[in-house]
Every structure is written in C-alpha cells, then in structure tokens.
C-alpha atoms as a PDB file:
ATOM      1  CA  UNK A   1     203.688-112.859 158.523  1.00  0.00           C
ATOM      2  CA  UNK A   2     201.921-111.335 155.621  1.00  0.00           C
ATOM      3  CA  UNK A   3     200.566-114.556 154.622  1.00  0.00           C
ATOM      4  CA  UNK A   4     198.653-114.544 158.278  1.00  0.00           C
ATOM      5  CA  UNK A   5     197.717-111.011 158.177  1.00  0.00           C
ATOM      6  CA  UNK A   6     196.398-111.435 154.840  1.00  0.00           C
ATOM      7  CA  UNK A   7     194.335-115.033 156.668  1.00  0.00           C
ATOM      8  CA  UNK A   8     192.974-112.739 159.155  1.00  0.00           C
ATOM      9  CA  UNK A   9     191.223-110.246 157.500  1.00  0.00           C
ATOM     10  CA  UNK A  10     189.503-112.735 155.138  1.00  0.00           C
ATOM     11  CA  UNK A  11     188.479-114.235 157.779  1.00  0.00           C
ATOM     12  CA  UNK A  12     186.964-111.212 159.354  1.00  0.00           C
ATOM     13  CA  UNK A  13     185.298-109.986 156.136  1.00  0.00           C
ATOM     14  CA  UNK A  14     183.695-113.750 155.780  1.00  0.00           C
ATOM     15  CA  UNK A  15     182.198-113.437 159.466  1.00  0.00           C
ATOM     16  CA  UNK A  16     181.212-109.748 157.971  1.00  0.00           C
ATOM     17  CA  UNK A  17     179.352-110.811 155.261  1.00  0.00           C
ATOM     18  CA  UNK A  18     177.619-114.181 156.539  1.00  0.00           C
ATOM     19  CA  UNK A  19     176.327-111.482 159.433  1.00  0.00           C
ATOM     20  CA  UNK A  20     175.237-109.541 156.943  1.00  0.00           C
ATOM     21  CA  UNK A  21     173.294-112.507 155.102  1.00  0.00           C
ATOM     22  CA  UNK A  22     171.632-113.992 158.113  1.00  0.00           C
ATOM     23  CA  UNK A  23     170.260-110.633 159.917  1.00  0.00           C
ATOM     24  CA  UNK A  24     169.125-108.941 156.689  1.00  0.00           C
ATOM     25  CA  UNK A  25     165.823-111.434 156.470  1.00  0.00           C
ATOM     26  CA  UNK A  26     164.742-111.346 159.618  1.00  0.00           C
ATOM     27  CA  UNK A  27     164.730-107.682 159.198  1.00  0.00           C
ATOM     28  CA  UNK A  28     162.143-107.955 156.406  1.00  0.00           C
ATOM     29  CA  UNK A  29     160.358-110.382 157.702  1.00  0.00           C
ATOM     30  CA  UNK A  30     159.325-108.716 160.679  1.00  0.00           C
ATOM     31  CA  UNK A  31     157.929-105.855 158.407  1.00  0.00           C
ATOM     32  CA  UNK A  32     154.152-105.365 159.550  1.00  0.00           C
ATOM     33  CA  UNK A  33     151.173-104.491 157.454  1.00  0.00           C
ATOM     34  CA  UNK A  34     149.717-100.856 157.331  1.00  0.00           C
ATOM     35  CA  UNK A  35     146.453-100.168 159.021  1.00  0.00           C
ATOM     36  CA  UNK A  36     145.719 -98.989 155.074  1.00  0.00           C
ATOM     37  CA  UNK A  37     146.619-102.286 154.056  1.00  0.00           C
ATOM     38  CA  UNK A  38     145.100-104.205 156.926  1.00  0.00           C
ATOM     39  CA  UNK A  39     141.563-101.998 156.074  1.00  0.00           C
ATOM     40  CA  UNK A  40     141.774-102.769 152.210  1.00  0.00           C
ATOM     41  CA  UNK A  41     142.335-107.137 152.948  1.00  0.00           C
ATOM     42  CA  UNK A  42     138.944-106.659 155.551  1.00  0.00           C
ATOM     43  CA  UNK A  43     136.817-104.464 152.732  1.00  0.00           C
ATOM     44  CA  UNK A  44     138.195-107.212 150.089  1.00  0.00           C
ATOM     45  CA  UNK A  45     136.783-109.965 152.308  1.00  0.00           C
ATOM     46  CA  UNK A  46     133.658-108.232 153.124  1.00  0.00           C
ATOM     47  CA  UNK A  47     132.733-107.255 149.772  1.00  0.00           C
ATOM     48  CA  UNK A  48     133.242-110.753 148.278  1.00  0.00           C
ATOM     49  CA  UNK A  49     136.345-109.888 146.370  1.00  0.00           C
ATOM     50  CA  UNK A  50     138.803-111.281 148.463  1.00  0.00           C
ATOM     51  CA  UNK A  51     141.476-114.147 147.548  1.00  0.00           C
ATOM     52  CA  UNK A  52     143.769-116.154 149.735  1.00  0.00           C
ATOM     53  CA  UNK A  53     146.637-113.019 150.283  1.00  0.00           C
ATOM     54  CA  UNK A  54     143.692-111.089 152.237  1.00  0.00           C
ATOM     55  CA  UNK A  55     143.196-113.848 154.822  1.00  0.00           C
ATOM     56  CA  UNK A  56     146.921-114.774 155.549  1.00  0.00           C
ATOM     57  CA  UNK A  57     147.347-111.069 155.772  1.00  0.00           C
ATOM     58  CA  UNK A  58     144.430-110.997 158.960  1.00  0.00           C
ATOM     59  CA  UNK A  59     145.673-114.069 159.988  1.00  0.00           C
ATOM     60  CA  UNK A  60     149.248-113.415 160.097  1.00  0.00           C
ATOM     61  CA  UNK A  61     149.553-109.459 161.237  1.00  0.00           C
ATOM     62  CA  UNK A  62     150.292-108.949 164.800  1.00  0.00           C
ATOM     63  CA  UNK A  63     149.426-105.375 165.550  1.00  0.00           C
ATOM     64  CA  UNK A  64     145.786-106.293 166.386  1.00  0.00           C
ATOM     65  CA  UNK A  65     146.058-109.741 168.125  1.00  0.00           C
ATOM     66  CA  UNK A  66     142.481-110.129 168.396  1.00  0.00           C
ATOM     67  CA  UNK A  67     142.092-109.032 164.575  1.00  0.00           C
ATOM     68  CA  UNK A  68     141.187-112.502 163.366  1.00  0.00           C
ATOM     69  CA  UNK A  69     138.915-113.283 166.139  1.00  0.00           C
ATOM     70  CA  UNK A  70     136.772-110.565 165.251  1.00  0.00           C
ATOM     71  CA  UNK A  71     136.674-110.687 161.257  1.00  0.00           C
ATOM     72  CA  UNK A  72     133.947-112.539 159.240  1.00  0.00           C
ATOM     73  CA  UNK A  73     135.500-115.479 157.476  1.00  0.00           C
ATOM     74  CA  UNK A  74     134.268-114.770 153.718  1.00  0.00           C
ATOM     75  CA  UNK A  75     133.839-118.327 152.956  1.00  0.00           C
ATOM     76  CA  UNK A  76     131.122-120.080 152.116  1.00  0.00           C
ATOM     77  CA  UNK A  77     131.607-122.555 154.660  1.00  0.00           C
ATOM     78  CA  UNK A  78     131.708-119.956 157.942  1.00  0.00           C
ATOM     79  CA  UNK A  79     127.840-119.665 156.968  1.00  0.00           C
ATOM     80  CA  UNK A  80     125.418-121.867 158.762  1.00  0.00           C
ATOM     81  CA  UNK A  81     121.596-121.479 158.229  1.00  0.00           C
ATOM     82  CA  UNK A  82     119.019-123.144 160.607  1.00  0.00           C
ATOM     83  CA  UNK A  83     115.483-123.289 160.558  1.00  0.00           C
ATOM     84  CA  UNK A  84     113.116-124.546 163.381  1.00  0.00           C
ATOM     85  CA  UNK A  85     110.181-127.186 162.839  1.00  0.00           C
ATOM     86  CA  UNK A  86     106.542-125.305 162.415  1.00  0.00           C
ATOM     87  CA  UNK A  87     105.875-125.586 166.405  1.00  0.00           C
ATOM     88  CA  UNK A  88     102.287-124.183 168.342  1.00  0.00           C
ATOM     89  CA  UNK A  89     102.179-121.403 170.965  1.00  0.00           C
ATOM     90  CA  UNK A  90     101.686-122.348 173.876  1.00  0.00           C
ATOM     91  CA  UNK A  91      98.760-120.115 174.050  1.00  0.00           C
ATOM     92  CA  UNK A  92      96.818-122.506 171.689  1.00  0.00           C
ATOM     93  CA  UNK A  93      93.670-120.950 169.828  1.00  0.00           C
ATOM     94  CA  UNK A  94      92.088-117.565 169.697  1.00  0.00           C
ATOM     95  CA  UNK A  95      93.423-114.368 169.655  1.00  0.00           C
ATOM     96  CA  UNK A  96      97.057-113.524 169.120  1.00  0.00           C
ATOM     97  CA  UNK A  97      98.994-113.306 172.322  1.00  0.00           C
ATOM     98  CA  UNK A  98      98.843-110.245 174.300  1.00  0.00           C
ATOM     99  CA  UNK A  99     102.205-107.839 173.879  1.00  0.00           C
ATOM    100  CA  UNK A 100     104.060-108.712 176.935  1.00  0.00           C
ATOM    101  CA  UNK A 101     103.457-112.217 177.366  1.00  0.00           C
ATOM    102  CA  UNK A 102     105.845-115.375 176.526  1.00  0.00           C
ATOM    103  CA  UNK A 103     104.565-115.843 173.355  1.00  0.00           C
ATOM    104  CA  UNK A 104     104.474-112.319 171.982  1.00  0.00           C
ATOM    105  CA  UNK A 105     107.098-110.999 169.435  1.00  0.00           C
ATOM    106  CA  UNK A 106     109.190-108.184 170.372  1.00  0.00           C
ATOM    107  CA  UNK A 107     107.955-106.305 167.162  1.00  0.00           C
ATOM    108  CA  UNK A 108     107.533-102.504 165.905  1.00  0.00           C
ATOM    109  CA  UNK A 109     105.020-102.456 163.212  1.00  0.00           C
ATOM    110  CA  UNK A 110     105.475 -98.662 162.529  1.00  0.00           C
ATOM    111  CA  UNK A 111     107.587 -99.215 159.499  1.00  0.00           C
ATOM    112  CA  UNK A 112     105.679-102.610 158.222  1.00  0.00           C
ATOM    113  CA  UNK A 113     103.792-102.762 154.981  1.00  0.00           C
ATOM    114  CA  UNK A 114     101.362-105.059 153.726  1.00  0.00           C
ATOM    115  CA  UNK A 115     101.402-105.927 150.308  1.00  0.00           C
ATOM    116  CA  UNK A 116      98.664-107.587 148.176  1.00  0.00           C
ATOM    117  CA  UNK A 117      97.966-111.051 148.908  1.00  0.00           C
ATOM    118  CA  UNK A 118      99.788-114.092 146.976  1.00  0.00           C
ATOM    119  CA  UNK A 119      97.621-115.155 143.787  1.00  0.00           C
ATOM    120  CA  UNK A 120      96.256-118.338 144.585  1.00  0.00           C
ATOM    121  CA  UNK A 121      98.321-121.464 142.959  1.00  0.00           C
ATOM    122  CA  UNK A 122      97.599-125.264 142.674  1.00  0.00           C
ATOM    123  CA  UNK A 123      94.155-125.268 144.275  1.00  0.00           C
ATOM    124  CA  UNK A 124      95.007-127.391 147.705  1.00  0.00           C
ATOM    125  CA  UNK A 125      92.565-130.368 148.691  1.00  0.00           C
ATOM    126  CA  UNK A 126      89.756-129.643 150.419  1.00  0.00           C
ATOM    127  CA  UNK A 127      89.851-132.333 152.549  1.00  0.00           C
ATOM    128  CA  UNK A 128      92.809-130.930 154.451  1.00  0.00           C
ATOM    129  CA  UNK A 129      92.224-130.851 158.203  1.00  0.00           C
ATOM    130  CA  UNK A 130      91.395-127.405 159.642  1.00  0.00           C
ATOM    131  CA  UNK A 131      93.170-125.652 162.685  1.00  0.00           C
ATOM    132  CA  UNK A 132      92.801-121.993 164.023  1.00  0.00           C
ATOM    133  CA  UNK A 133      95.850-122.670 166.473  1.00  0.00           C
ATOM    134  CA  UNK A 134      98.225-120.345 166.355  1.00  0.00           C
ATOM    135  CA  UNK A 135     101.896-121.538 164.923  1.00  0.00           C
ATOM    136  CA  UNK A 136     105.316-119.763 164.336  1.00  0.00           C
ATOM    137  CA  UNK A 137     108.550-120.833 162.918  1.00  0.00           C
ATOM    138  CA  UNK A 138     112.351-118.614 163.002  1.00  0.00           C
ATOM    139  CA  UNK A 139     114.849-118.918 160.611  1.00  0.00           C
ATOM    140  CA  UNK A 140     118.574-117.778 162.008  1.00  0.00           C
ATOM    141  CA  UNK A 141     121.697-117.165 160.166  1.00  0.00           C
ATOM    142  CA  UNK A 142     124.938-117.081 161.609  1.00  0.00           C
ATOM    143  CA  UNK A 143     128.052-115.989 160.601  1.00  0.00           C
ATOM    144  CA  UNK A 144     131.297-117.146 162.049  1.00  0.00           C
ATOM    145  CA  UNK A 145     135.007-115.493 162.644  1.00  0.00           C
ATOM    146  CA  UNK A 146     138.206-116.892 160.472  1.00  0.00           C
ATOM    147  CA  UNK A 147     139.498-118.755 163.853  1.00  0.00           C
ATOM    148  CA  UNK A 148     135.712-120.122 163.951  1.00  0.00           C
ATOM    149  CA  UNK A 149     133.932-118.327 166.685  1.00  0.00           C
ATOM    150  CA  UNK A 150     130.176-116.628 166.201  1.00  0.00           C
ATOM    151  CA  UNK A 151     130.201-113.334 165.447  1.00  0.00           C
ATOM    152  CA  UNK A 152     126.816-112.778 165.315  1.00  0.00           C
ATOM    153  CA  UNK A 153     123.212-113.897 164.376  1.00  0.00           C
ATOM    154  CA  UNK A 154     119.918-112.485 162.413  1.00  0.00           C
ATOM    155  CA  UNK A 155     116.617-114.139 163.543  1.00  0.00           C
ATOM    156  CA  UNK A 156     113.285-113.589 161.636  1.00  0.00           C
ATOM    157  CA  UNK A 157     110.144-115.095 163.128  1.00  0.00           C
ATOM    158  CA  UNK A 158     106.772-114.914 162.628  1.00  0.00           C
ATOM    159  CA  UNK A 159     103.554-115.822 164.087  1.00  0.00           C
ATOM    160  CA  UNK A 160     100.674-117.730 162.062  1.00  0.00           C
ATOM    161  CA  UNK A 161      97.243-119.663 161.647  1.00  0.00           C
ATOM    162  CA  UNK A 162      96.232-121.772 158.520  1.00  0.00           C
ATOM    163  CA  UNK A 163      93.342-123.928 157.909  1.00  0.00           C
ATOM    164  CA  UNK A 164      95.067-126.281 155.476  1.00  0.00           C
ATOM    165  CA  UNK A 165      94.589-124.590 151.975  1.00  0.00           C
ATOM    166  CA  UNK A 166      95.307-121.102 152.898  1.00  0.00           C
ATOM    167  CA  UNK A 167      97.125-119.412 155.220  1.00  0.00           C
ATOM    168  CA  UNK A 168      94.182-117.397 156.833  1.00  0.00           C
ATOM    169  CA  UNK A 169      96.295-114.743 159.903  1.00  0.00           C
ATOM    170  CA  UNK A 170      99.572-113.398 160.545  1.00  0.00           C
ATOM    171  CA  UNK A 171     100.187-113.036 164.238  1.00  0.00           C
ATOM    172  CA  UNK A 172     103.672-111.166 165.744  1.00  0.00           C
ATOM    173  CA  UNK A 173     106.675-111.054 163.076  1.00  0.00           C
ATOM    174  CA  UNK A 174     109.713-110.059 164.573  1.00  0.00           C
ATOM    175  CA  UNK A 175     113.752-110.129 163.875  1.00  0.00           C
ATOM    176  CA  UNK A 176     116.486-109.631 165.854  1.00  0.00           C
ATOM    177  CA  UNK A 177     120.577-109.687 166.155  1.00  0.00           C
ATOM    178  CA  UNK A 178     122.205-111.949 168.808  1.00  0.00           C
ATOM    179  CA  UNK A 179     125.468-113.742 170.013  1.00  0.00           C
ATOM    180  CA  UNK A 180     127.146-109.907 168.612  1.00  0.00           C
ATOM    181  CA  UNK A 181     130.632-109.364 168.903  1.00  0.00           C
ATOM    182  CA  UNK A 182     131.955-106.427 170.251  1.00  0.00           C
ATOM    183  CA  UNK A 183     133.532-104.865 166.719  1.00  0.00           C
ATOM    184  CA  UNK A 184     129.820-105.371 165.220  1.00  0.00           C
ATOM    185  CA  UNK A 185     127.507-102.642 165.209  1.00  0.00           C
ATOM    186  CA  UNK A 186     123.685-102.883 165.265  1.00  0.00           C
ATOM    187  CA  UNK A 187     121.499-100.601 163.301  1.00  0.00           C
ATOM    188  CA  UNK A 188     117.845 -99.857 162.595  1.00  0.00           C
ATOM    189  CA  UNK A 189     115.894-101.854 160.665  1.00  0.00           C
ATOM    190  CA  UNK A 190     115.465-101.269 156.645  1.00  0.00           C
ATOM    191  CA  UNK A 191     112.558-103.228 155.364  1.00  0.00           C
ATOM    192  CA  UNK A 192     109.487-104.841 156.907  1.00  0.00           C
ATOM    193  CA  UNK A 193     106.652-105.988 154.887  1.00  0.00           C
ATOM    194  CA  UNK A 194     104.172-108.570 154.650  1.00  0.00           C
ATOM    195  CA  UNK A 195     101.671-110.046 151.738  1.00  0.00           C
ATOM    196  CA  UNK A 196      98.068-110.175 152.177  1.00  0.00           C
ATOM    197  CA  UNK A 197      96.066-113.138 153.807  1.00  0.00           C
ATOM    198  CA  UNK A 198      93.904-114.946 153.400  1.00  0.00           C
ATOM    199  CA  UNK A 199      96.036-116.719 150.650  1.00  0.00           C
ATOM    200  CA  UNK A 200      96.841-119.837 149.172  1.00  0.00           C
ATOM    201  CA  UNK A 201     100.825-118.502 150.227  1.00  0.00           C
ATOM    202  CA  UNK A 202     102.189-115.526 152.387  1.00  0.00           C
ATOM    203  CA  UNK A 203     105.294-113.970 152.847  1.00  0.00           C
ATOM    204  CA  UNK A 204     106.895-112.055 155.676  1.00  0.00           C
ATOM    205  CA  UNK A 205     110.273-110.160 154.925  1.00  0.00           C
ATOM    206  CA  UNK A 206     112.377-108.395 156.920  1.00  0.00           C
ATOM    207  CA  UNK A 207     115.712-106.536 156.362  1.00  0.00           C
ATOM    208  CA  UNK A 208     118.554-105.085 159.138  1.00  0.00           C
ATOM    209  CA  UNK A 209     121.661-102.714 158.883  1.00  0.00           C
ATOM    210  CA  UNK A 210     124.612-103.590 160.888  1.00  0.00           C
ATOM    211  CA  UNK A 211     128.442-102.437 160.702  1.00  0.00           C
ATOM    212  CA  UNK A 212     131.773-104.369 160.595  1.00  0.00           C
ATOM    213  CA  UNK A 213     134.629-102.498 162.510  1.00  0.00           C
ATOM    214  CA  UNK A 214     138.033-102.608 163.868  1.00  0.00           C
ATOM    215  CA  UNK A 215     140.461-101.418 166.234  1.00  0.00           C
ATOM    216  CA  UNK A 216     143.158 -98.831 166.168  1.00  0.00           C
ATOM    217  CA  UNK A 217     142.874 -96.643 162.836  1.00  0.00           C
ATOM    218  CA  UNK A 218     140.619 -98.894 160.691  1.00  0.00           C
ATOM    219  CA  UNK A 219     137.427 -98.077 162.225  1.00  0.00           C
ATOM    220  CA  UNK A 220     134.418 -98.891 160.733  1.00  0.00           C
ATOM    221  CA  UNK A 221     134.942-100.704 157.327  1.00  0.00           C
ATOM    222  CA  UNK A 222     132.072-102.464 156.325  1.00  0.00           C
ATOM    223  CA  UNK A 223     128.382-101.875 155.742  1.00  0.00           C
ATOM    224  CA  UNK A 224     125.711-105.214 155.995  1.00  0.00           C
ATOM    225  CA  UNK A 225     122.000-105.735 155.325  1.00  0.00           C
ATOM    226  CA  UNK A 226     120.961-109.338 156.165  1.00  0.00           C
ATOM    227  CA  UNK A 227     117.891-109.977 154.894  1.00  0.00           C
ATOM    228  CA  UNK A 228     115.195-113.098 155.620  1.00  0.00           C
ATOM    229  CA  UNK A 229     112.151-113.980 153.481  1.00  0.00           C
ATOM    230  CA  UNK A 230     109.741-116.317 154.686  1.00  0.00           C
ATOM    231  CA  UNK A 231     107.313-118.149 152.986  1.00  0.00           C
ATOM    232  CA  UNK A 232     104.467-120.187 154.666  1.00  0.00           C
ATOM    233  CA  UNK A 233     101.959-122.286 152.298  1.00  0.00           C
ATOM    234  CA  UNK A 234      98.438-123.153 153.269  1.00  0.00           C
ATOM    235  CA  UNK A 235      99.239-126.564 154.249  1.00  0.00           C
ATOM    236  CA  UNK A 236     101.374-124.883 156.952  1.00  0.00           C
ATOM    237  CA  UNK A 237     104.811-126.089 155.643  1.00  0.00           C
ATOM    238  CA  UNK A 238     107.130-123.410 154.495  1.00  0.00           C
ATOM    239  CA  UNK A 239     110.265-122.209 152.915  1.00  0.00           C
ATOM    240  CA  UNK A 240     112.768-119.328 153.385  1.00  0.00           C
ATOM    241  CA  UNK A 241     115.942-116.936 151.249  1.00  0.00           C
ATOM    242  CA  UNK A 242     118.111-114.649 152.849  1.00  0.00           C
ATOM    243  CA  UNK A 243     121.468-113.419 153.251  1.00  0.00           C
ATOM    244  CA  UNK A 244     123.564-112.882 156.162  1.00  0.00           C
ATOM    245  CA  UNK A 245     124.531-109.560 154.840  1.00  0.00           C
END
C-alpha cells in the first residue's frame, strides 16, 4: 500500500512539473513590445541605423496590425527612381503656357531663387539643330512599405526650351507628393531655386518636408526632406540627384 501511495504522488508531481515546463514558454512568448520600444525600432529604421532586430520587431508585433503596412522599408531595395524621356508640350512654341491650362505647373514661385548661371563647359557644336519648343521632363521617387506597398511619392518637374548649345528658358518648375499613405504627413516646401539661363547647363532644385507617424502612443516619429536636383544640358539631354528623404 505504501509502495502505491508513494507511485501516486510521483506521478502527480511529474504531471506537475511537465505542466509547468510546457505553459511557462508560451507565457513569454506572447510578451509584446512597448510602444517605447516599437518607437525606438521605427526611428532606428528611419534614421539609417537600423539592423535586422528592428524589422522583425515591426514585422512581428501585433498591437498595431497595420504597423508594417505603413512603415518605410529602410532598404535599399524598397527605393525605386524613375525618370521620364525629355517629351514637348503640347502647346508647342511661344510663350510658356498660361497658369491654368493642361500644360501649366502647379507652382508657387514666392519662395524660388535664381542663382547665377552655370559657367559655360565644353563649348557644344554649333551645328546643333535649333528649337524654341517648349520641353519638360519629371523625375519621381518612391518609397515603398516593408510588406511592399507605396507609401508615397516626390515629383519634381520642370518646364524648358534649348537651342542645342545652351539651354536658353525655364518655363513652370513644380514638385509635388502623391500615392501618400495615411500615417505620412505633408509639409511646406524648404528649398526652391534655380541657376541662371542662358547657359551652356541649368539646374532646377527643389526640397519638401514631410513626417513619418504611427498609431496609438508613438505618434509622430520621423522627420524627411526629399530633395530632387535636375540638371538639363544645352543639347536638351539631362541628368538628376536626390533623395527620398
């Protein structure tokens, strides 16, 4: 009988214990992260000083299902950058299109400055064919969420004639946010100036202030300033830098 009794409560105390083993994981494993901790992985990952524990973090918290929807993925590869063929307005030559019409640039010049005009390089040929029809070319950026949606997009476009060794007007220069998400917060715009024409080269620059934020607690955690340069030659090719903040 003692034998038995003894049996019994080992038994009990085994059943105890492997309780005990199996439930005390899946207690800390169900352990979420703190908004403060949650805020400090999405500064890490907007800043640039993020590393791999940052994103699972996002990706694996479930307080704010729609968390990773609405975060920039940090990586190099989220970051597309397209740039449209030098194309004419459809108003052809003359004057610069009137504000309000299809080819005008939704612009505000009040805060643009001109700067002095682009020393003259390589002298071009002079043979190069002439045209006073107005042109314009955009350069977008877009930055995309860590499941791969668009989170948003900065535009810079400008308007343009060149006679084939200098680039001799600037027309409407414009840029402009689109495709936003709802956690991303436009602001005004920071820089806007322009070099002189006529030049051999001119450059148009423009420069936006936007905010990353978040639900619950976290709020607003994130300052950007994407930025587009554009550079248009004489020959009325061109090139472009920028950031998407």
């Amino acid at each position: 009988m003692k034998v038995r009794n003894r049996l019994a409560r080992g038994l009990l105390g085994a059943v105890a214990l492997t309780t005990l083993a199996t439930t005390a994981p899946a207690t800390a494993s169900a352990a979420e992260p703190t908004d403060a901790q949650i805020k400090a992985a999405l500064v890490d990952m907007a800043q640039g000083t993020y590393d791999q524990a940052d994103i699972d973090l996002i990706m694996n918290q479930t307080k704010y299902p729609e968390l990773a929807a609405t975060t920039p993925d940090p990586r190099p590869s989220a970051l597309t950058v397209d740039k449209s063929e030098v194309k004419y307005l459809t108003t052809g030559t003359g004057p610069q299109p009137a504000p309000g019409s299809d080819d005008a640039l939704n612009e505000d010049p009040s805060d643009e400055v001109t700067l002095p005009a682009e020393p003259d390089g390589t002298a071009r040929s002079a043979m190069a064919a002439q045209s006073t029809a107005w042109k314009w070319v955009e350069v977008t950026y877009t930055r995309r969420s860590l499941l791969g949606a668009t989170l948003y997009k900065y535009h810079h476009k400008v308007n343009f004639q060149y006679n084939g060794t200098k680039v001799t007007s600037w027309g409407g220069r414009s840029d402009r946010f689109s495709n936003e998400d709802d956690f991303f917060v436009k602001g005004a715009r920071e820089e806007n100036w322009k070099t002189g024409v006529p030049a051999s080269s001119a450059k148009s620059h423009m420069k936006r202030h936007a905010q990353l934020c978040a639900a619950g607690s976290i709020g607003c955690y994130a300052n950007l300033y994407p930025w587009i340069t554009i550079s248009i030659k004489g020959t009325g090719s061109y090139t472009y830098t920028g950031s998407a903040g």
